[in-house]
Protein backbone atom coordinates (compact mmCIF):
# COMPACT_ATOMS: atom_id res chain seq x y z
CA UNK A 1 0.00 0.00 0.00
CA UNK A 2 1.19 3.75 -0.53
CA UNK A 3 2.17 5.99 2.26
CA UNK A 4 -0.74 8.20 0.71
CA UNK A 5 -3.14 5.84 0.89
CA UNK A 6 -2.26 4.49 4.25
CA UNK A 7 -2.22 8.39 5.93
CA UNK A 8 -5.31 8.95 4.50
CA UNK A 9 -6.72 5.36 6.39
CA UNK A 10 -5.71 7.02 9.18
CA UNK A 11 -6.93 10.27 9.21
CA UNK A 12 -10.52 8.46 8.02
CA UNK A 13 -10.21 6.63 11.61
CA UNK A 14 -9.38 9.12 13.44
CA UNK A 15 -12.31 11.38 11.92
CA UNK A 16 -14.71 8.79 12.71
CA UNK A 17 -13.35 8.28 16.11
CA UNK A 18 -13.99 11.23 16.55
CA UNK A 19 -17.47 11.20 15.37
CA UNK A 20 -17.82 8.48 17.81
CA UNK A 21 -16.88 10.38 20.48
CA UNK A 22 -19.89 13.07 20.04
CA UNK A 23 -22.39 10.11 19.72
CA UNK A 24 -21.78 9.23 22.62
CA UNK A 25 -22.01 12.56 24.36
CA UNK A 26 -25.01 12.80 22.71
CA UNK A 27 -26.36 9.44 23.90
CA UNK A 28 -25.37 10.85 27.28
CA UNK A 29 -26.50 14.32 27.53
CA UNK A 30 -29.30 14.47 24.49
CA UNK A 31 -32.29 16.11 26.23
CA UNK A 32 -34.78 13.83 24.48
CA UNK A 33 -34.83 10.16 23.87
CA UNK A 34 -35.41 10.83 20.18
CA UNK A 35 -31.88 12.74 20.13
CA UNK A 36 -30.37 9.51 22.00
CA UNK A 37 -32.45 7.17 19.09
CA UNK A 38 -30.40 9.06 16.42
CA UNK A 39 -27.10 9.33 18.71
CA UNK A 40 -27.49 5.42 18.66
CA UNK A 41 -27.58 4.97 15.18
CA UNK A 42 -25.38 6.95 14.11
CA UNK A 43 -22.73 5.35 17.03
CA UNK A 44 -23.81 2.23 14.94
CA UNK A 45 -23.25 3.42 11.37
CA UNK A 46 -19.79 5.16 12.69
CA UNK A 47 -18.89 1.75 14.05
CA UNK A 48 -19.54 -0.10 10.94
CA UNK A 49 -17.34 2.55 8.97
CA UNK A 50 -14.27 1.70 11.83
CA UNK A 51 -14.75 -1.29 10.44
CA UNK A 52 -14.69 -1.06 7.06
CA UNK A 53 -11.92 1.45 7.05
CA UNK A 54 -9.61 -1.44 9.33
CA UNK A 55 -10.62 -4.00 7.23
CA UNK A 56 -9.07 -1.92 3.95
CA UNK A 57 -5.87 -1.07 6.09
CA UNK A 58 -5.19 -4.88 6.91
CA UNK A 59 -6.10 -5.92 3.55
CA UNK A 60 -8.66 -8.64 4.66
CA UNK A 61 -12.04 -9.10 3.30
CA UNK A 62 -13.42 -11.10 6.40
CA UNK A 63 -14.52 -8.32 8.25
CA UNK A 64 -16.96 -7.13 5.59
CA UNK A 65 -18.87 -10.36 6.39
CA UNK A 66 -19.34 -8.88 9.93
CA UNK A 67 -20.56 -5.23 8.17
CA UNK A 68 -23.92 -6.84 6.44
CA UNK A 69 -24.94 -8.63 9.93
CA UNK A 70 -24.25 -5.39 11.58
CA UNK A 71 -25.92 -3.36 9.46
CA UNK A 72 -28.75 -5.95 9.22
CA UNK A 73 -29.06 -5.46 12.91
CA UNK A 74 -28.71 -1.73 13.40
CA UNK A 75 -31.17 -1.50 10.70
CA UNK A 76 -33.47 -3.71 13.04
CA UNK A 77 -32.52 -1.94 16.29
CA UNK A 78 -33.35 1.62 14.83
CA UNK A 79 -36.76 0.64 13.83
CA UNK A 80 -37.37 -1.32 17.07
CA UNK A 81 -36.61 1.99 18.38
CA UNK A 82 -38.23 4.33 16.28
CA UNK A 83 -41.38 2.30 16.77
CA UNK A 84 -40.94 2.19 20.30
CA UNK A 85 -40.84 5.90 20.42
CA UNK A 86 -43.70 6.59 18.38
CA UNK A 87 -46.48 4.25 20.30
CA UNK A 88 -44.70 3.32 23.26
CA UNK A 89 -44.71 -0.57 22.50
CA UNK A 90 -42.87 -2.21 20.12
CA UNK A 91 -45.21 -5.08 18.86
């Protein structure tokens, strides 16, 4: 791999790291639960990228198996929760 490619790997990861880092203060101090729903998801979606982004650096295309079953199930767990929110029950 290029230095060029690799530097810009890592300043991907550390911008989503960063992302991650104001989910979760979001998670922690949104004022609503809605803002936490979203906070969630996107903690989720960053995660996946962390993933993807790793997975490219170490030049392995197991993890990518891993990114469809989590997406599958944040996809699940934000309409659990968006449905949850909207009439208090889930089923």
């Amino acid at each position: 791999m290029s230095p060029f490619f690799v530097t810009v790997l890592w300043i991907c990861l550390l911008g989503l790291i960063l992302s991650g880092i104001l989910c979760l203060y979001r998670m922690f101090i949104g004022p609503r639960a809605g803002d936490r729903a979203v906070a969630f998801d996107t903690l989720g979606t960053v995660f996946i990228a962390i993933i993807c982004v790793l997975g490219i650096a170490w030049e392995s295309v197991l993890y990518f198996d891993a990114v469809w079953i989590l997406t599958i199930l944040g996809f699940l767990g934000s309409a659990s929760i968006a449905r949850y929110l909207e009439r208090g029950r889930i089923f």
